[in-house]
Protein backbone atom coordinates (compact mmCIF):
# COMPACT_ATOMS: atom_id res chain seq x y z
CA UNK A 1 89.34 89.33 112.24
CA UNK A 2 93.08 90.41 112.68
CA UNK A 3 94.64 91.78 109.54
CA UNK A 4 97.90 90.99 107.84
CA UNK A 5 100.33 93.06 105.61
CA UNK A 6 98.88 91.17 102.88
CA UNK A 7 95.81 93.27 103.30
CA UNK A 8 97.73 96.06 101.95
CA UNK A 9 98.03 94.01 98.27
CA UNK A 10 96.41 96.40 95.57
CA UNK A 11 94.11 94.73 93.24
CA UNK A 12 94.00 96.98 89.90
CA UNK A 13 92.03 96.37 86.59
CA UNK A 14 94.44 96.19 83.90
CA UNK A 15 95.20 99.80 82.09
CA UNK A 16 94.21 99.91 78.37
CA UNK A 17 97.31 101.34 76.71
CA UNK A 18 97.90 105.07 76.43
CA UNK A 19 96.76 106.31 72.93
CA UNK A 20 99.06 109.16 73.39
CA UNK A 21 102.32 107.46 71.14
CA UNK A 22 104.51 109.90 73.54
CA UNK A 23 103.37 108.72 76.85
CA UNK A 24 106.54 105.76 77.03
CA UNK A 25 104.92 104.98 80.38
CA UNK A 26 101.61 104.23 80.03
CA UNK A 27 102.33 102.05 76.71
CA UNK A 28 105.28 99.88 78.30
CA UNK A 29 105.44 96.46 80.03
CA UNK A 30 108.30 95.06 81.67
CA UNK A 31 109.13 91.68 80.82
CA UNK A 32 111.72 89.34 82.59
CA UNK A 33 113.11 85.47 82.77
CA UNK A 34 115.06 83.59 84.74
CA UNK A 35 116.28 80.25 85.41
CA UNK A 36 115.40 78.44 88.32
CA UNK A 37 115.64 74.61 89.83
CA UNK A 38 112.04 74.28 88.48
CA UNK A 39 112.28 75.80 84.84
CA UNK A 40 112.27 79.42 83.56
CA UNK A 41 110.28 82.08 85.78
CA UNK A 42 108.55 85.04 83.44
CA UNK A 43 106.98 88.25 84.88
CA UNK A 44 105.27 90.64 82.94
CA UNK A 45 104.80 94.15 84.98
CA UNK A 46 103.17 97.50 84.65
CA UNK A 47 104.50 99.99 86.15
CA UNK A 48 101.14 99.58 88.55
CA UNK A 49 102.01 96.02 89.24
CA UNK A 50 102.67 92.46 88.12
CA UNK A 51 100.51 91.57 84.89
CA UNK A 52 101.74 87.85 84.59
CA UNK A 53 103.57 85.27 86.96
CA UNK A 54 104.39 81.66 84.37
CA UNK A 55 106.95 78.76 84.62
CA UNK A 56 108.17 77.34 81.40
CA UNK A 57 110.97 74.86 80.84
CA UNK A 58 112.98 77.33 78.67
CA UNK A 59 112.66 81.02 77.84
CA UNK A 60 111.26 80.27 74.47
CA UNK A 61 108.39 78.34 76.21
CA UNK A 62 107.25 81.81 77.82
CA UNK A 63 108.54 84.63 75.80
CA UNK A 64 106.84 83.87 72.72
CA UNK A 65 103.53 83.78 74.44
CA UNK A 66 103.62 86.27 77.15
CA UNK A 67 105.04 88.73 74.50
CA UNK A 68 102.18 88.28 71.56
CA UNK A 69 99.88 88.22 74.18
CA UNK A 70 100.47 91.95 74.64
CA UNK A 71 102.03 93.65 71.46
CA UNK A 72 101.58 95.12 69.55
CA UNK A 73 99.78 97.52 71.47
CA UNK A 74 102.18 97.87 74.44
CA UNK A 75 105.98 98.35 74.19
CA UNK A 76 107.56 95.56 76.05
CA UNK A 77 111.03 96.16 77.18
CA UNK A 78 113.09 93.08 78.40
CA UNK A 79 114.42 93.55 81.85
CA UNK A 80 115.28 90.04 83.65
CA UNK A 81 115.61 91.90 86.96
CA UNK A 82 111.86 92.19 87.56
CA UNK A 83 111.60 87.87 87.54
CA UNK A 84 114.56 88.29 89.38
CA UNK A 85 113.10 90.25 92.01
CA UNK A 86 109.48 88.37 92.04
CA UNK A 87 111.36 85.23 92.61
CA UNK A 88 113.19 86.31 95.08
CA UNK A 89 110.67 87.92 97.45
CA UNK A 90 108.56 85.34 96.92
CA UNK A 91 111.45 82.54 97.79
CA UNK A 92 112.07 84.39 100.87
CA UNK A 93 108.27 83.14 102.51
CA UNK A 94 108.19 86.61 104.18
CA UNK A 95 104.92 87.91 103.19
CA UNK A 96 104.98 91.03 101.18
CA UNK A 97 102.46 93.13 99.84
CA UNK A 98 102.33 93.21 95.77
CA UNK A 99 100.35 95.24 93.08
CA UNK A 100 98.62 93.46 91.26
CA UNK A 101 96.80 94.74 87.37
CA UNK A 102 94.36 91.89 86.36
CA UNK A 103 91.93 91.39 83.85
CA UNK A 104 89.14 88.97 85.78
CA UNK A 105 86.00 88.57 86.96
CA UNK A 106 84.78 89.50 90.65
CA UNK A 107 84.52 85.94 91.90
CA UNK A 108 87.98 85.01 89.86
CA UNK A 109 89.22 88.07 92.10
CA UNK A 110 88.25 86.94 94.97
CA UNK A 111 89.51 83.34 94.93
CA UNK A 112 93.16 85.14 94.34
CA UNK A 113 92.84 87.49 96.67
CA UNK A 114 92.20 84.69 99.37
CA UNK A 115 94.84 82.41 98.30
CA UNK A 116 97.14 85.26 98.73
CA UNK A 117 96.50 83.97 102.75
CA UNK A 118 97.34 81.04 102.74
CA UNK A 119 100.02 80.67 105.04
CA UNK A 120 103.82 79.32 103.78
CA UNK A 121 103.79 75.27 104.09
CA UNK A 122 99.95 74.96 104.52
CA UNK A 123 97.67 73.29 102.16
CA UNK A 124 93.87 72.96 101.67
CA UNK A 125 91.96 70.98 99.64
CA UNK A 126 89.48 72.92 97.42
CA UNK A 127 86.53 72.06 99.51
CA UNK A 128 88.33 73.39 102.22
CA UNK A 129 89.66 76.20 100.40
CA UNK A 130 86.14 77.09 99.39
CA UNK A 131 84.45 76.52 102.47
CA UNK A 132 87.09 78.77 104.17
CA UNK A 133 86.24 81.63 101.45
CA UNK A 134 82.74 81.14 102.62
CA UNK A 135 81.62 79.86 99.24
CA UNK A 136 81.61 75.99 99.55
CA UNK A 137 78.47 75.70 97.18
CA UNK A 138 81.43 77.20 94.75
CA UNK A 139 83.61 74.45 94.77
CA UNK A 140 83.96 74.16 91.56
CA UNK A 141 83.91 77.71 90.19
CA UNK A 142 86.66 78.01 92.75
CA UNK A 143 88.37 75.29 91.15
CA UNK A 144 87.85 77.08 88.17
CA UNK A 145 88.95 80.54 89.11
CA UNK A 146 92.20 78.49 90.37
CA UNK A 147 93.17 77.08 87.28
CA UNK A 148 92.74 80.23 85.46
CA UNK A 149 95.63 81.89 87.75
CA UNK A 150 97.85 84.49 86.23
CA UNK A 151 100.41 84.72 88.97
CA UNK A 152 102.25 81.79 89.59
CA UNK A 153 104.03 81.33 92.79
CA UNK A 154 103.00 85.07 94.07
CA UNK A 155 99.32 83.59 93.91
CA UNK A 156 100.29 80.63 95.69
CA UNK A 157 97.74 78.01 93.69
CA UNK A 158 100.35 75.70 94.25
CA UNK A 159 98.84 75.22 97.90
CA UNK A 160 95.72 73.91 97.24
CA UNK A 161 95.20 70.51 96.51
CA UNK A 162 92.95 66.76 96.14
CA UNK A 163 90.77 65.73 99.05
CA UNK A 164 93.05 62.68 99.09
CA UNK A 165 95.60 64.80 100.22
CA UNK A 166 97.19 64.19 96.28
CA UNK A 167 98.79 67.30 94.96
CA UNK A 168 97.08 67.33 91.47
CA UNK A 169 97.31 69.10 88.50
CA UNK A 170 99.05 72.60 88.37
CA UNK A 171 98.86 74.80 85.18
CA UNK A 172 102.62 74.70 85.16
CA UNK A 173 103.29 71.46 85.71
CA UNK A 174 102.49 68.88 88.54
CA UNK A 175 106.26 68.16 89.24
CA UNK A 176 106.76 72.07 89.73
CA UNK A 177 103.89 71.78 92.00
CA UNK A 178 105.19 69.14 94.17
CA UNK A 179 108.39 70.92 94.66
CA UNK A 180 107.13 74.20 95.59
CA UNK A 181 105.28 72.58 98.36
CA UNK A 182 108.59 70.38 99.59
CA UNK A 183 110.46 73.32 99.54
CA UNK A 184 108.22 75.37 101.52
CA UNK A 185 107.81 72.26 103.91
CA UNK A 186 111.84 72.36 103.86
CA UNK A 187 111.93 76.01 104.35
CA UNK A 188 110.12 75.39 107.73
CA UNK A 189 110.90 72.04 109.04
CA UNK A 190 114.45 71.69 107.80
CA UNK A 191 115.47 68.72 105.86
CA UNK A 192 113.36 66.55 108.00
CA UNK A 193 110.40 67.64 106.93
CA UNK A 194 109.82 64.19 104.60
């Protein structure tokens, strides 16, 4: 099996937060937005990885949320630079490794990990995603594990779709879905791609 450089991703459980009131570091989240043709992008980071990935159709959609979600026992500083960057890398389809801090199960885990490989512009449907994990008595655990997906777009969810070759629900939308996948399809095959 030939490895990629997303074998180098790092998979981390999510830190408790420092009891120590003076350690700034290991009590703080970063928290960005930004606009983008498909809604608001949020990222909430450690500074051991990303914690959270959402689309929203405003700000208010995610902030709310993705802040009470971790105060009041972190300190979450606002610094729109970190969606910035997320977006970004992930726009430019070169595959990166990323950090990662999660809070999930080991077979949740593993059905993230593996859609981390799933090239640009490709799609599977769930049966096929499963039965390429190995796990296609799973389906619907992996279906499961899917939908539960903390890391939009860097967790690419978006790729996996109906048997009937239907693009389907997405937790952030189905219309955010289907554009995700045209633009990849775009990104590759030019404007001709439809």
């Amino acid at each position: 099996m030939t490895t990629t450089v997303l074998d180098r991703d790092q998979w981390l459980e999510m830190p408790e937060p420092s009891k120590d009131e003076t350690d700034y570091d290991g009590r703080t989240l970063l928290c960005g937005f930004i606009d983008t043709p498909i809604g608001c992008f949020g990222v909430v980071k450690h500074s051991l990885g990303l914690v959270q990935c959402a689309f929203g159709d405003h700000m208010d959609d995610l902030s709310y949320p993705m802040i009470q979600t971790y105060s009041p026992n972190w300190y979450i500083m606002r610094d729109d630079r970190v969606a910035a960057e997320v977006w970004e890398n992930a726009m430019s389809y070169k595959p990166q490794p990323l950090s990662f801090c999660v809070s999930g199960t080991p077979f949740q885990l593993s059905a993230w990990k593996a859609l981390r490989h799933v090239p640009v512009g490709k799609t599977f449907s769930y049966l096929e995603f499963a039965t390429v994990m190995g796990k296609a008595w799973a389906v619907r655990a992996i279906a499961t594990a899917i939908a539960n997906n903390p890391f939009a777009l860097v967790v690419p969810c978006h790729r996996i779709i109906r048997a009937d070759g239907t693009y389907g629900e997405y937790r952030w939308g189905a219309q955010r879905k289907e554009w995700l996948i045209h633009n990849e399809l775009k990104h590759l095959y030019g404007e001709f791609a439809f």
